[in-house]
Protein backbone atom coordinates (compact mmCIF):
# COMPACT_ATOMS: atom_id res chain seq x y z
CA UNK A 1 -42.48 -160.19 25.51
CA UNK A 2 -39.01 -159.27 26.40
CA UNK A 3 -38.50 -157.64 29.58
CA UNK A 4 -36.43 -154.63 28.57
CA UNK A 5 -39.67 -154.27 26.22
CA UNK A 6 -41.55 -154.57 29.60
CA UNK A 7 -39.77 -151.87 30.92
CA UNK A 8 -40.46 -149.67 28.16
CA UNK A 9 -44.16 -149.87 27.87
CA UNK A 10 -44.41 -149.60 31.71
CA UNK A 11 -42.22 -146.45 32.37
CA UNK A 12 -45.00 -144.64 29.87
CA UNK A 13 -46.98 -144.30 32.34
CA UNK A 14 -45.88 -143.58 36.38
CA UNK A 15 -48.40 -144.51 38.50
CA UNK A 16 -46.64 -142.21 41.68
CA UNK A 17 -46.67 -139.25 39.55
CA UNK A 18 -48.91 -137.15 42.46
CA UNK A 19 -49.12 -134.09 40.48
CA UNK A 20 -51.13 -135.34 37.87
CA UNK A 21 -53.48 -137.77 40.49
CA UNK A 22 -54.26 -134.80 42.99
CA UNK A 23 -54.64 -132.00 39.99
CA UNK A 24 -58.84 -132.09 40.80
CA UNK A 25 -58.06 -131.58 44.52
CA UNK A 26 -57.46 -128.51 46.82
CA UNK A 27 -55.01 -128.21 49.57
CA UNK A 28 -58.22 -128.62 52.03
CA UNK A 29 -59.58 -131.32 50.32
CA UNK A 30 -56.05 -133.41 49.93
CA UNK A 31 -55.39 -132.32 53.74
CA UNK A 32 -58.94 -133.83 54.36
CA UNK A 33 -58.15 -137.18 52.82
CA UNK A 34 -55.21 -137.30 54.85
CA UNK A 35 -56.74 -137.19 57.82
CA UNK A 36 -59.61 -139.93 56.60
CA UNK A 37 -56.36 -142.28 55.40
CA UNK A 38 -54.55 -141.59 58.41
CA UNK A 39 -57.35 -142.77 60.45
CA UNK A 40 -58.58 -146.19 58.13
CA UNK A 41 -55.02 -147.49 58.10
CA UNK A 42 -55.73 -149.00 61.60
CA UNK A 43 -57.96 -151.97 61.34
CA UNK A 44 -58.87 -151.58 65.06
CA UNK A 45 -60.05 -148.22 64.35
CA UNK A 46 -62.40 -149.12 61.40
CA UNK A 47 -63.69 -152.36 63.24
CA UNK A 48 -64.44 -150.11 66.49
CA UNK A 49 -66.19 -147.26 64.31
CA UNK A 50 -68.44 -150.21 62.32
CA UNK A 51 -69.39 -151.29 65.41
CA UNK A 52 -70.03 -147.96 67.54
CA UNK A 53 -72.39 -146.56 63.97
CA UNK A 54 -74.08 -149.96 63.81
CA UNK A 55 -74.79 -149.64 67.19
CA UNK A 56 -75.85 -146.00 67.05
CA UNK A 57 -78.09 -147.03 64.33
CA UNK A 58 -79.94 -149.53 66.51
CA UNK A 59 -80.70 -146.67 68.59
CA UNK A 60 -81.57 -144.29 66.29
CA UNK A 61 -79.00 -142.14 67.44
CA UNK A 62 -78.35 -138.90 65.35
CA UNK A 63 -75.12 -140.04 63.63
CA UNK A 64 -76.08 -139.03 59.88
CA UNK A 65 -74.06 -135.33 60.50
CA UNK A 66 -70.74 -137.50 61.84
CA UNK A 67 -70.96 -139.98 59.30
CA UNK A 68 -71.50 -137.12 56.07
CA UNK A 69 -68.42 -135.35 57.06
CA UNK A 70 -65.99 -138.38 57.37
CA UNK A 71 -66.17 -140.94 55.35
CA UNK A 72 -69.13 -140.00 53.70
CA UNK A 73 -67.59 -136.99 52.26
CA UNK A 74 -64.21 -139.26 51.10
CA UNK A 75 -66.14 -141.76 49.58
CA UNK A 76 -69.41 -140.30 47.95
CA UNK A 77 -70.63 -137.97 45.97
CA UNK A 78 -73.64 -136.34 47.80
CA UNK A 79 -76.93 -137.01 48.74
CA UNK A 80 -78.76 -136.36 45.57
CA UNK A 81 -77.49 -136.46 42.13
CA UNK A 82 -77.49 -132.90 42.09
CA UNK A 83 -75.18 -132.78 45.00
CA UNK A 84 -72.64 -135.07 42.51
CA UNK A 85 -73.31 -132.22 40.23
CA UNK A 86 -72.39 -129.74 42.19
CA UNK A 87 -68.85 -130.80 42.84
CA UNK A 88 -67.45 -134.93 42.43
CA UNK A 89 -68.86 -135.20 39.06
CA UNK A 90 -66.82 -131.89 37.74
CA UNK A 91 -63.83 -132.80 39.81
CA UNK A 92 -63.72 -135.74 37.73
CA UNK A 93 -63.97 -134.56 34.30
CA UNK A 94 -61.02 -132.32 34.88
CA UNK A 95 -59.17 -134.96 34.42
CA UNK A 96 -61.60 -136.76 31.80
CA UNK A 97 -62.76 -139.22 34.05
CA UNK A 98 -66.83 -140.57 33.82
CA UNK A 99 -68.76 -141.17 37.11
CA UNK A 100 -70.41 -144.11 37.16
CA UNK A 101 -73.19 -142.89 39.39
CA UNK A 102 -74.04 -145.78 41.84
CA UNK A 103 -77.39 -145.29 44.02
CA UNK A 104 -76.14 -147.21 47.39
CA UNK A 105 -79.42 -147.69 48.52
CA UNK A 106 -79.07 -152.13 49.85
CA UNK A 107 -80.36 -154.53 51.99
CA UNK A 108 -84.05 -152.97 52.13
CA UNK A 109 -87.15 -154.45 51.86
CA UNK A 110 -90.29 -152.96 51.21
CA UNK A 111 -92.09 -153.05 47.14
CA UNK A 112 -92.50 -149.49 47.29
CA UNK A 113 -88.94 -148.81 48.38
CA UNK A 114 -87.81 -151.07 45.64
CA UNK A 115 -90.11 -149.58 42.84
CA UNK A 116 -88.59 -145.93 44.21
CA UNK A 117 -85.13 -147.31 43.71
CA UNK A 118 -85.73 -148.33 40.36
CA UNK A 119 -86.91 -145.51 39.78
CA UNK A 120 -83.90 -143.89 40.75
CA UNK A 121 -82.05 -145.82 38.66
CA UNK A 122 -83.94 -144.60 35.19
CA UNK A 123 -83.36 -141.28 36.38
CA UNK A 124 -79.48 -141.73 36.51
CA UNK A 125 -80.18 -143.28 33.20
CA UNK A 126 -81.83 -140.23 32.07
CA UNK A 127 -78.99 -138.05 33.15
CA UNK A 128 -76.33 -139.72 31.77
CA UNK A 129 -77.96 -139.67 28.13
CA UNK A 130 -78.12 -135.83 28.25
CA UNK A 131 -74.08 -135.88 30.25
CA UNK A 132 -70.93 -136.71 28.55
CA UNK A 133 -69.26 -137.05 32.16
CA UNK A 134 -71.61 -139.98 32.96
CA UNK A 135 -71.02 -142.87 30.04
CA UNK A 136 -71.94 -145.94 32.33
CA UNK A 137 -74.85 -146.80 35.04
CA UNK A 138 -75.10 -149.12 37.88
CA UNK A 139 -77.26 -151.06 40.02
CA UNK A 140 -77.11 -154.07 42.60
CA UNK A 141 -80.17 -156.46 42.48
CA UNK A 142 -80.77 -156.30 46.11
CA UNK A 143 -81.51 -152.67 45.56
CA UNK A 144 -84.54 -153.65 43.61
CA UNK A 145 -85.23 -157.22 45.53
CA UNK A 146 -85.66 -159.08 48.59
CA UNK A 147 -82.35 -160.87 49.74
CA UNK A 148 -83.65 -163.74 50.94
CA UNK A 149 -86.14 -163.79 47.66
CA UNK A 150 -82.95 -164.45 45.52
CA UNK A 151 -82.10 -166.55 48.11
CA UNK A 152 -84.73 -168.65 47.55
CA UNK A 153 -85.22 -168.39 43.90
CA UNK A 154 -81.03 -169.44 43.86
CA UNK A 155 -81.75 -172.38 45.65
CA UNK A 156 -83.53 -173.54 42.46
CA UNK A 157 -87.00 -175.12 44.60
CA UNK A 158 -90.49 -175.06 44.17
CA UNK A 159 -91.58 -171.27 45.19
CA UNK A 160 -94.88 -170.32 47.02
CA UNK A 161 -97.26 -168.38 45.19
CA UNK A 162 -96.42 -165.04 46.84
CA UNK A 163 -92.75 -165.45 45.95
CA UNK A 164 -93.54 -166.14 42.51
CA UNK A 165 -94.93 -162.25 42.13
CA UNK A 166 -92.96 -161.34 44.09
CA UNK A 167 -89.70 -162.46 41.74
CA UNK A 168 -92.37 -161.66 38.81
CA UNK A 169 -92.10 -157.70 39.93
CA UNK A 170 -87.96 -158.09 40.14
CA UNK A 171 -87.99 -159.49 36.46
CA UNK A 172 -90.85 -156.29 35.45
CA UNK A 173 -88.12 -153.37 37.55
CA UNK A 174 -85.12 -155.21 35.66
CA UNK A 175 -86.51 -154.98 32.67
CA UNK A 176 -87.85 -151.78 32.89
CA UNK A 177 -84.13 -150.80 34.09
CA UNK A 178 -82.42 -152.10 31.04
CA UNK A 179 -84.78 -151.14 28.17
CA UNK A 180 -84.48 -147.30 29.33
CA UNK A 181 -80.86 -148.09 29.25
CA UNK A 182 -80.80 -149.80 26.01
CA UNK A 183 -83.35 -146.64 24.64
CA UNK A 184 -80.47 -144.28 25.86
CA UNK A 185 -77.80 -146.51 24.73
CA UNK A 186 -75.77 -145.87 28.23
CA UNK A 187 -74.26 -149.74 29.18
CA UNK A 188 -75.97 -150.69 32.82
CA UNK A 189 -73.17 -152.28 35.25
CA UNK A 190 -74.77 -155.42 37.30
CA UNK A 191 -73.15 -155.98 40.60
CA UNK A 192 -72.16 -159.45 41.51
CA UNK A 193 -73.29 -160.00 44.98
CA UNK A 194 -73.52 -162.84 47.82
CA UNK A 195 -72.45 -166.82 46.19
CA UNK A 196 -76.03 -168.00 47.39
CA UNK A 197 -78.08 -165.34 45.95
CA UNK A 198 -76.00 -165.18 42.88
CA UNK A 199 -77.84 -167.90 40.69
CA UNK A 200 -80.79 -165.36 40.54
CA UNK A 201 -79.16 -162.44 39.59
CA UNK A 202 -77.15 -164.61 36.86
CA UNK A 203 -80.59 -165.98 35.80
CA UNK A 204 -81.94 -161.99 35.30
CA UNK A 205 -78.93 -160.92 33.75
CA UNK A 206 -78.72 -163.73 31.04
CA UNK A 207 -81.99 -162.74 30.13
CA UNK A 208 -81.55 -159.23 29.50
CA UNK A 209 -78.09 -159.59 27.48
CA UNK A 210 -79.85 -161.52 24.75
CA UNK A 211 -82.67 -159.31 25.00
CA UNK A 212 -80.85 -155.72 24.94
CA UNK A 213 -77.23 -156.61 24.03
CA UNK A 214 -77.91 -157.46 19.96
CA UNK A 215 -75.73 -153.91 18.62
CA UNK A 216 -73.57 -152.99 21.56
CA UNK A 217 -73.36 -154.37 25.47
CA UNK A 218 -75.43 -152.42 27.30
CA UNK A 219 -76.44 -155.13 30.12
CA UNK A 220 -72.86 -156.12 31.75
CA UNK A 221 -72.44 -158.84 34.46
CA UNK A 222 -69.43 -159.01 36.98
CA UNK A 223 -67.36 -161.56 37.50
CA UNK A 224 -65.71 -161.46 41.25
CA UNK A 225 -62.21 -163.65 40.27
CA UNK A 226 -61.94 -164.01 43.76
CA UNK A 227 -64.12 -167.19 43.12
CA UNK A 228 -62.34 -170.16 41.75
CA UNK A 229 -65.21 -171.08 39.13
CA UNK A 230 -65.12 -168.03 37.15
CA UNK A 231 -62.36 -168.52 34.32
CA UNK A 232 -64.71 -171.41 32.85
CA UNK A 233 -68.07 -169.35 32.90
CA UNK A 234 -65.92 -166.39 31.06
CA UNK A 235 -65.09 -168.90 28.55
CA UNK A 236 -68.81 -170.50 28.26
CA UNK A 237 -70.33 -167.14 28.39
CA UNK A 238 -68.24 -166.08 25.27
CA UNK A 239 -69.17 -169.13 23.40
CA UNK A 240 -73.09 -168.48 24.17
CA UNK A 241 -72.45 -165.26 22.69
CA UNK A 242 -70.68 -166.09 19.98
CA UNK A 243 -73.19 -168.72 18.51
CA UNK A 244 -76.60 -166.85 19.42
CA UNK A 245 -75.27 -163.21 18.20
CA UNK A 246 -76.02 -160.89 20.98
CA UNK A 247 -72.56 -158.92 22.64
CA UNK A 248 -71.37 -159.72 26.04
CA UNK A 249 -70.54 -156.96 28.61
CA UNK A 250 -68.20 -158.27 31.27
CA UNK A 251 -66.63 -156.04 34.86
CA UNK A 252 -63.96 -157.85 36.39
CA UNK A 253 -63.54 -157.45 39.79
CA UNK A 254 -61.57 -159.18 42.38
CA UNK A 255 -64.59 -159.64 44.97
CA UNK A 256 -66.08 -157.81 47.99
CA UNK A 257 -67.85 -160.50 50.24
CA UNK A 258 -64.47 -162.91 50.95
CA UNK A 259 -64.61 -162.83 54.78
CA UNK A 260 -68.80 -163.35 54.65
CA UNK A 261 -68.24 -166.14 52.43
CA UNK A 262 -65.52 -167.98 54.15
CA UNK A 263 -68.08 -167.78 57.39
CA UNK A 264 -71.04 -169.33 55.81
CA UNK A 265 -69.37 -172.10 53.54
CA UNK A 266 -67.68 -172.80 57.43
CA UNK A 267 -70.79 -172.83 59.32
CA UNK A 268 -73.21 -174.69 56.60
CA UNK A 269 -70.63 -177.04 55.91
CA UNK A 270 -69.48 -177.04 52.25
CA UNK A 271 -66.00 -176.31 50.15
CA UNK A 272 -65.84 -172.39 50.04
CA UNK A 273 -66.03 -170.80 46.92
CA UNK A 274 -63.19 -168.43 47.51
CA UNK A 275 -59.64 -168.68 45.94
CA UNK A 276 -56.94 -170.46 48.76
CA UNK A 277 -54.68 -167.71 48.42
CA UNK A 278 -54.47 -163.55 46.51
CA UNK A 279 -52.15 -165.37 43.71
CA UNK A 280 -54.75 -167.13 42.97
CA UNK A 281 -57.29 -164.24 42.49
CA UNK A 282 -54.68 -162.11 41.13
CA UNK A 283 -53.67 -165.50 38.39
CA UNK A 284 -57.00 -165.57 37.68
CA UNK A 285 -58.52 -161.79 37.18
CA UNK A 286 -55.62 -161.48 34.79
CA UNK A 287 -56.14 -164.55 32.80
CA UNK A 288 -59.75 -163.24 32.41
CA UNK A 289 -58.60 -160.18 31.43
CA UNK A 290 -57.10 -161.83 28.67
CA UNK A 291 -59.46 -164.06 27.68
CA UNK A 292 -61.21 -161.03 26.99
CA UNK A 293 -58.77 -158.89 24.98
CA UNK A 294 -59.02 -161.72 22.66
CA UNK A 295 -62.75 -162.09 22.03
CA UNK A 296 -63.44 -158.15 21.52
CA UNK A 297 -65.57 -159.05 18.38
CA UNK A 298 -67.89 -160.67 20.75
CA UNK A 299 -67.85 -158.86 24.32
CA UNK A 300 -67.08 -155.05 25.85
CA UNK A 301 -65.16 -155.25 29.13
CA UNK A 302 -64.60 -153.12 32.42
CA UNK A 303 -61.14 -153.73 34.41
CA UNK A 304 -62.39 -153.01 37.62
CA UNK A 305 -59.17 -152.86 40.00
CA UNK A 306 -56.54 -150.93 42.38
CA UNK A 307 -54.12 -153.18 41.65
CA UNK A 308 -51.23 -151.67 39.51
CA UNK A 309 -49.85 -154.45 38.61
CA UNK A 310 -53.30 -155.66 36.45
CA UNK A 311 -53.24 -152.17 35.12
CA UNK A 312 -49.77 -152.50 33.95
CA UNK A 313 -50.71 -155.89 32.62
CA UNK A 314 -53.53 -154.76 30.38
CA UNK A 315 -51.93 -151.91 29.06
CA UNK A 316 -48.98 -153.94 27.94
CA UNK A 317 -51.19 -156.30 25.99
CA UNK A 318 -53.00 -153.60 24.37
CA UNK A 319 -49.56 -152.33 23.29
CA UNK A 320 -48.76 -155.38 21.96
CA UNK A 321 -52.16 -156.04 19.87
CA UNK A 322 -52.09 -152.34 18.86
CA UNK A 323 -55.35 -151.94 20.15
CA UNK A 324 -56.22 -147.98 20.68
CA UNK A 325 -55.82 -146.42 23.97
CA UNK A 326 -59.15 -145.38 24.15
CA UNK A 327 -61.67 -148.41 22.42
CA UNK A 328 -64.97 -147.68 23.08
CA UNK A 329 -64.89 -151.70 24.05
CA UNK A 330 -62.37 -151.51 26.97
CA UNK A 331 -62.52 -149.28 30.40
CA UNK A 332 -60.70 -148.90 33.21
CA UNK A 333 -62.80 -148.60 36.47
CA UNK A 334 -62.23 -147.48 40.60
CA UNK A 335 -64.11 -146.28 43.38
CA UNK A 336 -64.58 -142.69 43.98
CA UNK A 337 -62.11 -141.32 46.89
CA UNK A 338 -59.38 -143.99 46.13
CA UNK A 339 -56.52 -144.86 43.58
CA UNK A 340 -56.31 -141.74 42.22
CA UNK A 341 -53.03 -142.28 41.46
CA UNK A 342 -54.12 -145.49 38.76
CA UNK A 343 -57.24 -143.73 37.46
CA UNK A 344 -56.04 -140.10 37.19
CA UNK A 345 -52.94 -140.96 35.27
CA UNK A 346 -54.26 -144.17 32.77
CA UNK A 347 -56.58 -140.95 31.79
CA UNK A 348 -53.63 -138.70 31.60
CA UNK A 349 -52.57 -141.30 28.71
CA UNK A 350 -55.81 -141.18 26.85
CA UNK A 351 -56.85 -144.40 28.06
CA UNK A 352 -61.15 -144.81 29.62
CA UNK A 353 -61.80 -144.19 33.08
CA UNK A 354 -64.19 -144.29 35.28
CA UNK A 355 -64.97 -143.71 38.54
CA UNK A 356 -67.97 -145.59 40.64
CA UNK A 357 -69.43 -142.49 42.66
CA UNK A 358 -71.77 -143.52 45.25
CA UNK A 359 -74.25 -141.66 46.41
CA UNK A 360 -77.72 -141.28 48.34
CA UNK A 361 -79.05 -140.46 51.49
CA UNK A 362 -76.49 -140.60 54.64
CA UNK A 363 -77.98 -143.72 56.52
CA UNK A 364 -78.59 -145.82 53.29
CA UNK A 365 -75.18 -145.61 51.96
CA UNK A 366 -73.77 -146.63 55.13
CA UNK A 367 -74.11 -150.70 54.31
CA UNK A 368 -71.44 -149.72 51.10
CA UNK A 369 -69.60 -147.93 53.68
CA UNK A 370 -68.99 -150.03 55.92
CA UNK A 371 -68.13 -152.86 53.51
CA UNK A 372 -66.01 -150.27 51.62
CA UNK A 373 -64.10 -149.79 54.58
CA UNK A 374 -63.50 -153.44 55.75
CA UNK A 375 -62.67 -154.58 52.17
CA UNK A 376 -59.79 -151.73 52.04
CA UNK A 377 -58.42 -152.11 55.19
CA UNK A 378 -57.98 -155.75 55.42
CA UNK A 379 -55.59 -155.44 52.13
CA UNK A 380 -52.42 -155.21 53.39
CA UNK A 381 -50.77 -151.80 53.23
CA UNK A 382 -53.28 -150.62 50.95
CA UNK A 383 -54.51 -147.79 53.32
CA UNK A 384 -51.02 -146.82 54.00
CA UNK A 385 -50.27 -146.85 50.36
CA UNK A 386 -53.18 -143.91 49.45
CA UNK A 387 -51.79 -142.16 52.41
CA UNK A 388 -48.69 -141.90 51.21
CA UNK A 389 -49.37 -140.68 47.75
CA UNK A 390 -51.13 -137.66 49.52
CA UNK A 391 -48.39 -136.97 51.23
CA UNK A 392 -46.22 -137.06 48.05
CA UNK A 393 -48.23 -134.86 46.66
CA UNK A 394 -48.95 -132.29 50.20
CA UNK A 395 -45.05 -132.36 50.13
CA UNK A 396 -44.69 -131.31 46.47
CA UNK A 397 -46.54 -128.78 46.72
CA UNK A 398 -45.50 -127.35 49.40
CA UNK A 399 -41.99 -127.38 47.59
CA UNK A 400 -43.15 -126.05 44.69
CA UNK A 401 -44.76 -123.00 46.48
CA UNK A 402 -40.99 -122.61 48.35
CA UNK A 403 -39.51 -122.06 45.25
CA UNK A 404 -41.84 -119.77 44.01
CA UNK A 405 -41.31 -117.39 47.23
């Protein structure tokens, strides 16, 4: 591909065009995310506000109220999915976006917790069958399990009795998960989670593509290309589908856990599993991406990024194997409260976006939070870079209304 041809293809679609990213939002609600953006694009701030709510939530200080209206509010739908309802969820389909509604309940565990989050889960299930602004579902494993359960079961030895049910009622809530799913025919995202606990949720997830994934893929796993293994289980993974006939689903993400990674592979003393540098990652996620655009008789995909650059990347190749702007087998995917300026505008052009839109109660969703918040601003520039697409956009209109007086 030529680069004047490059060019081309890029310029059709303007990633800083503000107008067309901030349509869904008010002037108090882009004034509001100004304020959040202004705030996160100090590290030192974000690090000292982790620390102060985890500390505050030690003491069971009343912090839920502080929390809701800051980043709460920026990065999550509501409390209930009614309260997505009410406002995110219709913000989003103005500009023909689908939530992807993701229950951020983590880290818990209690069985009856678990079976209530599951249950959860089947009722976002529900909801989406009946909703055209909801065509994907969620869920993260430790939701529905005990960390150091998959922990165990990851590490491949001989389990006790009482882990054995225990894993027995993860496989039953799974299961139960993905057949309402597959009933509904609305395709189930599976988070990719910690390195040592993700053997077990690979194990599950195997499991229930051959079992649910024989028309369409309605059971996807995530590969974080942050991890230097992943461009060979892509290609194995294609292969087992392929030659036993059921279709893969695939997210591609860059990763979430780096930092927690890097600590542990440190302290216990083996080769991290991380990429040595972003080119790497970056090399990588878009080499999957390809690998993918090649094999759509055998697997859906997700492109699950901020990165431009990626975007750019996969539109270009669609160009080029005249592949529709909006296949039902490819999707473009952000989180809720950022990027607006990718996913607002790849929709403006007809292409399949969607939004992850977190939600649940205040002190539950804090975990996602948190790790939302030290993911984004250890990027470089990348909380300065939302900021100043609001303030393209605060500034344009405030033009605009000048030459209308």
């Amino acid at each position: 591909m030529t680069r004047e041809t490059d060019t081309r293809k890029r310029n059709e679609i303007d990633f800083s065009n503000s107008k067309v990213a901030f349509a869904h939002k008010s002037d108090g609600d882009l004034a509001f995310s100004v304020f959040i953006f202004r705030l996160m694009q100090y590290s030192w701030v974000v690090k000292l506000a982790t620390k102060l709510t985890n500390i505050a939530l030690k003491l069971k200080l009343p912090i839920s109220g502080i929390v809701k209206q800051t980043v709460f509010r920026q990065f999550c739908g509501g409390e209930s999915i009614e309260d997505c309802e009410n406002k995110a969820i219709v913000d989003l389909a103005k500009g023909n976006i689908g939530a992807i509604l993701d229950y951020s309940v983590e880290g818990l565990k209690d069985e009856e917790t678990f079976d209530h989050t599951a249950e959860e889960l089947i009722r976002v299930i529900d909801k989406a069958k009946s909703s055209p602004h909801i065509p994907v579902s969620c869920m993260k494993i430790t939701g529905i399990a005990r960390f150091d359960l998959l922990e165990r079961v990851s590490e491949g030895g001989e389990l006790s009795k009482e882990d054995k049910e225990a894993f027995a009622r993860v496989v039953r809530r799974v299961d139960k998960i993905c057949k309402r799913a597959n009933e509904n025919k609305i395709p189930i995202y599976i988070d990719a989670e910690e390195s040592w606990i993700q053997p077990a949720i690979d194990q599950l997830i195997a499991s229930m593509m051959r079992k649910y994934n024989k028309e369409q893929a309605i059971v996807y796993t995530t590969f974080q290309m942050y991890k230097h293994s992943m461009l060979p289980v892509i290609e194995r993974m294609i292969e087992e589908a392929k030659q036993e006939g059921f279709v893969l689903g695939i997210k591609f993400v860059r990763g979430a856990y780096m930092e927690k990674e890097h600590k542990r592979a440190k302290k216990m003393g083996y080769p991290t599993p991380i990429q040595p540098d972003k080119e790497s990652t970056d090399r990588d996620f878009d080499r999957g991406i390809k690998i993918a655009i090649r094999n759509l008789d055998y697997l859906e995909f997700s492109c699950g990024t901020h990165n431009e650059l990626s975007c750019y990347k996969l539109v270009d190749l669609m160009d080029d194997m005249d592949i529709p702007h909006d296949h039902p087998s490819i999707y473009f995917a952000q989180l809720y409260g950022m990027s607006d300026n990718i996913s607002f505008n790849l929709s403006n052009e007809g292409y399949n976006v969607t939004k992850y839109l977190p939600y649940g109660p205040v002190k539950s969703t804090i975990p996602y939070l948190t790790r939302r918040a030290e993911e984004n601003s250890a990027i470089s520039g990348q909380m300065g870079k939302e900021l100043r697409f609001l303030l393209a956009e605060r500034k344009r209109r405030k033009e605009e209304q000048k030459a209308k007086n």
